[in-house]
Protein backbone atom coordinates (compact mmCIF):
# COMPACT_ATOMS: atom_id res chain seq x y z
CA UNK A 1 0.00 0.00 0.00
CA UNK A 2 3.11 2.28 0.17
CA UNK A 3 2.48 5.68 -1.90
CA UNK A 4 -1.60 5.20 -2.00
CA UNK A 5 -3.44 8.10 -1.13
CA UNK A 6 -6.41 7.82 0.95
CA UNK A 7 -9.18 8.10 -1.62
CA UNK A 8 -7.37 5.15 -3.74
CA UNK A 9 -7.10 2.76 -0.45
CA UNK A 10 -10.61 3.77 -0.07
CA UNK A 11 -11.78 3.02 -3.56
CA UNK A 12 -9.51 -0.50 -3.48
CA UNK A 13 -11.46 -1.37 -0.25
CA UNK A 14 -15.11 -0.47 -0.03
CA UNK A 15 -15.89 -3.71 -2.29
CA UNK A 16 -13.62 -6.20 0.02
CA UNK A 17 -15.82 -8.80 1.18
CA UNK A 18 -13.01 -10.79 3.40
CA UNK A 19 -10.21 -13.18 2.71
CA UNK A 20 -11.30 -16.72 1.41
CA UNK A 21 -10.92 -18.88 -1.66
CA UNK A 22 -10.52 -18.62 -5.18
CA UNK A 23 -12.94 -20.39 -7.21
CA UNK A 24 -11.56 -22.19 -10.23
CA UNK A 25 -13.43 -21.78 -12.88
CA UNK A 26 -14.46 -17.76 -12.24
CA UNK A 27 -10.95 -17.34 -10.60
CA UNK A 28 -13.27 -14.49 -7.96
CA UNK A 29 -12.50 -13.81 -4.28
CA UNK A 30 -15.59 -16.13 -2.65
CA UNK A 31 -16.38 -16.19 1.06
CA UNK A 32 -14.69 -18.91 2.79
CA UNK A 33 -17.42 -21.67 3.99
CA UNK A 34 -16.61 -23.34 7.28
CA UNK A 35 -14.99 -26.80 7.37
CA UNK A 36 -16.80 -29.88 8.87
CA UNK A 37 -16.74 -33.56 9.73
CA UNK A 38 -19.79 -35.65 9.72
CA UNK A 39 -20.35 -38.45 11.96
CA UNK A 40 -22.72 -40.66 11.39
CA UNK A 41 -25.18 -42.97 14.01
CA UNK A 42 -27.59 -45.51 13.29
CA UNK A 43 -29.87 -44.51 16.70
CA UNK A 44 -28.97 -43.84 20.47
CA UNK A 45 -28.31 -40.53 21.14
CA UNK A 46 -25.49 -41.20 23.73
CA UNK A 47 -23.91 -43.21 21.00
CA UNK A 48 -23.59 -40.40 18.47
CA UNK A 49 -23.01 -37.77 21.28
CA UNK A 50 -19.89 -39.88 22.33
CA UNK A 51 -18.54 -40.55 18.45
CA UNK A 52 -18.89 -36.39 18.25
CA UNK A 53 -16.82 -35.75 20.88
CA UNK A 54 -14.15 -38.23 19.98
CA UNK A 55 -13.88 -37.41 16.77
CA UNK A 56 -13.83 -33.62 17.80
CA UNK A 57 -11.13 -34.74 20.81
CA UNK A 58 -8.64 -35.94 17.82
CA UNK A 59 -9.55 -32.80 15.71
CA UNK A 60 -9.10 -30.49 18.57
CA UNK A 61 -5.36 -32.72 19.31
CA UNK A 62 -3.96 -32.19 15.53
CA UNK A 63 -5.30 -28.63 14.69
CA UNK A 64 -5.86 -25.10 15.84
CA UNK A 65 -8.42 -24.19 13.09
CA UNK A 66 -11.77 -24.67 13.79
CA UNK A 67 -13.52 -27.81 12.04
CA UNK A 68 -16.75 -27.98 13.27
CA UNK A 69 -18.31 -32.02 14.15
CA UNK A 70 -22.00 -32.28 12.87
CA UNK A 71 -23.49 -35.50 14.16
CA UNK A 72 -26.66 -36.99 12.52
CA UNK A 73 -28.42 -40.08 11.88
CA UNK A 74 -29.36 -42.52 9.03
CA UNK A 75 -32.83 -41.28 9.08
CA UNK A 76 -33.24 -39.07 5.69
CA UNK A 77 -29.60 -39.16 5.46
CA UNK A 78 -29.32 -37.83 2.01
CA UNK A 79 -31.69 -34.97 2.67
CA UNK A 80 -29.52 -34.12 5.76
CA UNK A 81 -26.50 -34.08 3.74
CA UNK A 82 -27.61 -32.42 1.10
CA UNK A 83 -28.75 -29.52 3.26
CA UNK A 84 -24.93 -30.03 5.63
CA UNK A 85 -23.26 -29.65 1.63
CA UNK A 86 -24.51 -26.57 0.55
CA UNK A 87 -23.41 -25.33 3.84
CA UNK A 88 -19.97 -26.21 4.78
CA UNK A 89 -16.92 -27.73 3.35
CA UNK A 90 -17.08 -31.83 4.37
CA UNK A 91 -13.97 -32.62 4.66
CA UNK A 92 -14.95 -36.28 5.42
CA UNK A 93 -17.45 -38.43 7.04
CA UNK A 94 -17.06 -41.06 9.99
CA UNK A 95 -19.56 -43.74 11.26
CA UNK A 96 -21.71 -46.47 10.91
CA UNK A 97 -22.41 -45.98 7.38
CA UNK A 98 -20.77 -44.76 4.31
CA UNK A 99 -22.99 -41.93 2.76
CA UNK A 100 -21.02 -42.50 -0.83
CA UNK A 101 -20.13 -38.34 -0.66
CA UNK A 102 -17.60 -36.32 -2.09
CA UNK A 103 -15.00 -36.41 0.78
CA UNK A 104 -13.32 -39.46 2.75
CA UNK A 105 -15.23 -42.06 4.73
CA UNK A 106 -14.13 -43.57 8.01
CA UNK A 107 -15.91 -46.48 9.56
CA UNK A 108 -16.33 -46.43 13.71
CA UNK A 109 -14.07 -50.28 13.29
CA UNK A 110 -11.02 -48.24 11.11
CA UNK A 111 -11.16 -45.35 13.92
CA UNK A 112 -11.03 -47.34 16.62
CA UNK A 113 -8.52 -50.02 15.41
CA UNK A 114 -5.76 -47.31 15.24
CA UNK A 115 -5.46 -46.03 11.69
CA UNK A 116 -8.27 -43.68 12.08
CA UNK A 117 -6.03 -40.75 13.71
CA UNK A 118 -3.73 -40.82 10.96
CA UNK A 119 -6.51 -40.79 8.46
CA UNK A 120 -8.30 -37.67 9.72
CA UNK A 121 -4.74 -35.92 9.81
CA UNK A 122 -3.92 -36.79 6.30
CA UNK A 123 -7.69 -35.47 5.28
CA UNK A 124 -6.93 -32.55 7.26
CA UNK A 125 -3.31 -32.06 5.55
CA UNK A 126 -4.73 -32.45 2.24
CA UNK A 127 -7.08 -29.41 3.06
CA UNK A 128 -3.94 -27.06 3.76
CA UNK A 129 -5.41 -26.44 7.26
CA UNK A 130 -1.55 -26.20 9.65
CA UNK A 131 -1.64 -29.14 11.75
CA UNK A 132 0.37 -29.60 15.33
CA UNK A 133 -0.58 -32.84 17.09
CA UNK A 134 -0.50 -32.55 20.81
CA UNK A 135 -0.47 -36.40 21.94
CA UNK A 136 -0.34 -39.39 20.10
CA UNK A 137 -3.38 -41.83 20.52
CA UNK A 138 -6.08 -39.94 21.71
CA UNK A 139 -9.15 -42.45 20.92
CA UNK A 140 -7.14 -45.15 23.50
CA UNK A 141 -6.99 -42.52 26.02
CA UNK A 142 -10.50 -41.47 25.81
CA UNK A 143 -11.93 -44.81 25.79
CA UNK A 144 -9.91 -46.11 28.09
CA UNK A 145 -10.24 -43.56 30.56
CA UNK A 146 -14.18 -43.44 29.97
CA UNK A 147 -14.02 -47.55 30.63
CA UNK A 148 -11.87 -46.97 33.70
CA UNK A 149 -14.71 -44.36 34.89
CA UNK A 150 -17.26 -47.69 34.92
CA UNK A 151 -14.48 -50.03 36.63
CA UNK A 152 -12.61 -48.06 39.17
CA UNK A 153 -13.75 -46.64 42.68
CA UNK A 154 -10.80 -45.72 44.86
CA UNK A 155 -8.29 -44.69 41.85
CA UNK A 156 -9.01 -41.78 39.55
CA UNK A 157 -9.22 -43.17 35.93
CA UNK A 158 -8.63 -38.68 35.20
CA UNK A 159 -5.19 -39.54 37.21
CA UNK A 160 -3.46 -43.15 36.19
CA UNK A 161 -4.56 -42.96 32.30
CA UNK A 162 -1.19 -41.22 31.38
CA UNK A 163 0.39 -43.63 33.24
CA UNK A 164 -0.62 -46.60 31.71
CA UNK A 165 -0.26 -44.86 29.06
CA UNK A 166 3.49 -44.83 29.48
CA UNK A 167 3.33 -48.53 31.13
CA UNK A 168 2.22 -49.43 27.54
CA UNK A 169 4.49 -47.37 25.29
CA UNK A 170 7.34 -48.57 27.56
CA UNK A 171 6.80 -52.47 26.30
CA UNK A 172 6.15 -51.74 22.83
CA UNK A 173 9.78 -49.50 23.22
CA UNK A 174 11.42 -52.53 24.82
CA UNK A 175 9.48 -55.33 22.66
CA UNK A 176 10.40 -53.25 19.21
CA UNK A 177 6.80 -53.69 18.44
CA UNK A 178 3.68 -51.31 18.00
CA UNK A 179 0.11 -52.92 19.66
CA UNK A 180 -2.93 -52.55 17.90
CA UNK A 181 -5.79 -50.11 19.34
CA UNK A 182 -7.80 -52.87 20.81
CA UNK A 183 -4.68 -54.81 22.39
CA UNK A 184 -3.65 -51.42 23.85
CA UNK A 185 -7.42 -51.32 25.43
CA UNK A 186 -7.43 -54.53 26.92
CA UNK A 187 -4.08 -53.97 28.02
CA UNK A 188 -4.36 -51.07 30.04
CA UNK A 189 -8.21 -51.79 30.87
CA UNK A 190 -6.65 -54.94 32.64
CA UNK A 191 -3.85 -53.15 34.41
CA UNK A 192 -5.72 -50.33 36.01
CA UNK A 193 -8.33 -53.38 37.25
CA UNK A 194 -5.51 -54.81 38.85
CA UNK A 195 -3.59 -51.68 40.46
CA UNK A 196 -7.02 -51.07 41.46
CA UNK A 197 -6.34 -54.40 43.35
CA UNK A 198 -3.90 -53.78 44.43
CA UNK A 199 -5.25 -50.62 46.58
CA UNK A 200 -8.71 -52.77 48.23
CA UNK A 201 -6.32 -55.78 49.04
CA UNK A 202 -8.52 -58.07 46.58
CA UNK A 203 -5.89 -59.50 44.62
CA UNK A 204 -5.88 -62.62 42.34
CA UNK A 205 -4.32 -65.63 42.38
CA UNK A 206 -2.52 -67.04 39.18
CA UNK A 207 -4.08 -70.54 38.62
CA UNK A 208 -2.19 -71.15 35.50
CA UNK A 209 0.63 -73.21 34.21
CA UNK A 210 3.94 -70.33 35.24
CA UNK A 211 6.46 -72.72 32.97
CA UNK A 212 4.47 -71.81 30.14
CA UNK A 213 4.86 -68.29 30.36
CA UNK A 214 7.26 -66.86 28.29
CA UNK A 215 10.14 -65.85 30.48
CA UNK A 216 11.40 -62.65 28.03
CA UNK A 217 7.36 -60.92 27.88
CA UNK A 218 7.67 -61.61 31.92
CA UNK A 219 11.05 -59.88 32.30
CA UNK A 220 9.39 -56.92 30.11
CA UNK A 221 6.60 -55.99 31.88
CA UNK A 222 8.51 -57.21 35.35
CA UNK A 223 10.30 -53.70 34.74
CA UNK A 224 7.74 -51.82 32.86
CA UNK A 225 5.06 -51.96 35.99
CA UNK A 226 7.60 -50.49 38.10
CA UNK A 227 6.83 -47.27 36.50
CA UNK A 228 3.64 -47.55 38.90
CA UNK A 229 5.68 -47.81 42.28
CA UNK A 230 7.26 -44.91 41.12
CA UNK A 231 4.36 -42.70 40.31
CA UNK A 232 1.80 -44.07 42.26
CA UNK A 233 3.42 -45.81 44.92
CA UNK A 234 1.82 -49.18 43.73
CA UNK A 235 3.63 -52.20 42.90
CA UNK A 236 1.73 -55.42 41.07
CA UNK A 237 2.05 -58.54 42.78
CA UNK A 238 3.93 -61.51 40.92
CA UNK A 239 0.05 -63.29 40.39
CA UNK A 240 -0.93 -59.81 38.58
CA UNK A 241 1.98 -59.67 36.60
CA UNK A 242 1.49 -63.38 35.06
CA UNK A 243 -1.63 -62.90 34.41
CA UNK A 244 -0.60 -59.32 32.44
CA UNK A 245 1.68 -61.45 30.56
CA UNK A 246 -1.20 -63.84 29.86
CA UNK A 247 -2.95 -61.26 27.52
CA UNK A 248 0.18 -61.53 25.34
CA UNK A 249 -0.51 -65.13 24.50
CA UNK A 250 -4.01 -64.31 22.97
């Protein structure tokens, strides 16, 4: 703007309807329409209400821009799309059901199993919106810790989730191995149970064969669970630990 007089910046700016996108064909300054994810719920509202705010957890965990999570249901689906399209930019859809749009689909199974993170990131990428990611598996955490909410009474699920968090990262370090979502579930759903244990004195007792447990997964998570003596001041007992190391025979 350097050397404009006033009544040119005026005349260059009166029209200026906002920064946004170029359209291809007309090659005009249009408004920018907000971006949005659609997730999708056969019925049950707590269902969909939970799917929104995971999906919207992992959104919130990669990006600072604001992608807005529009749940619906399979009830005059193609009306409510329709209506969501001419509205916002879907950047992709995620649920029960694939609605055969134009923008990615992510089914509840791929999300949960542990490539649906990395999918929404890529979709998100591919949009040029700047991405930052704050922690890494965010749908094990949430469902872990709401699972842990059900299970536990004297521990605070809010409290130990990072730390079985760790507990688990610290095998698949040592083991040169990465779990799958729903091992890392049962894995750490187990766990808490049994630091939880642990605390009320209820312990169990291994009634299995010890010989047949492999000796190098016990040595493993022998020195992985003393991460919880030293953040919580817990330690397993050597009936807990075997039967840890039984969910790595499954």
């Amino acid at each position: 703007m350097l050397d404009m007089d006033l009544d040119t910046l005026y005349d260059s700016l009166k029209d200026f309807k906002g920064y946004g996108l170029y359209s291809k064909d007309s090659k005009k300054l249009v408004a920018q329409r907000s971006c949005a994810i659609i997730t999708i719920c056969s019925t049950g509202e707590g269902t969909a209400k939970k799917l929104k705010d995971l999906v919207n957890d992992i959104v919130i965990n990669i990006t600072r821009d604001e992608i807005i999570i529009i749940p619906i249901g399979i009830v005059n689906i193609k009306e409510t799309l329709e209506d969501l399209m001419n509205r916002y930019t879907i950047l992709a859809t995620v649920g029960v059901m694939d609605p055969k749009i134009d923008a990615p689909f992510i089914s509840i199974e791929a999300l949960i199993g542990g490539n649906g993170e990395k999918c929404i990131m890529n979709i998100i990428q591919k949009n040029n919106i700047p991405t930052q990611v704050k922690e890494e598996n965010i749908v094990v955490k949430n469902l872990c810790q709401d699972s842990l909410i059900e299970f536990l009474t004297f521990l605070n699920p809010h409290k130990i989730i990072s730390v079985l968090m760790n507990f688990t990262s610290l095998l698949e370090k040592d083991m040169s191995t990465n779990f799958t979502n729903p091992f890392k579930i049962k894995l750490m759903l187990h766990t808490g149970c049994a630091l939880e244990r642990m605390v009320t004195k209820e312990t169990l007792t291994y009634s299995g064969d010890r010989c047949t447990v492999d000796t190098t997964v016990l040595q493993y998570v022998e020195k992985a669970v003393m991460k919880f003596k030293e953040t919580l001041n817990i330690s397993l007992s050597m009936d807990e630990i075997y039967y840890i190391c039984e969910i790595f025979k499954e």
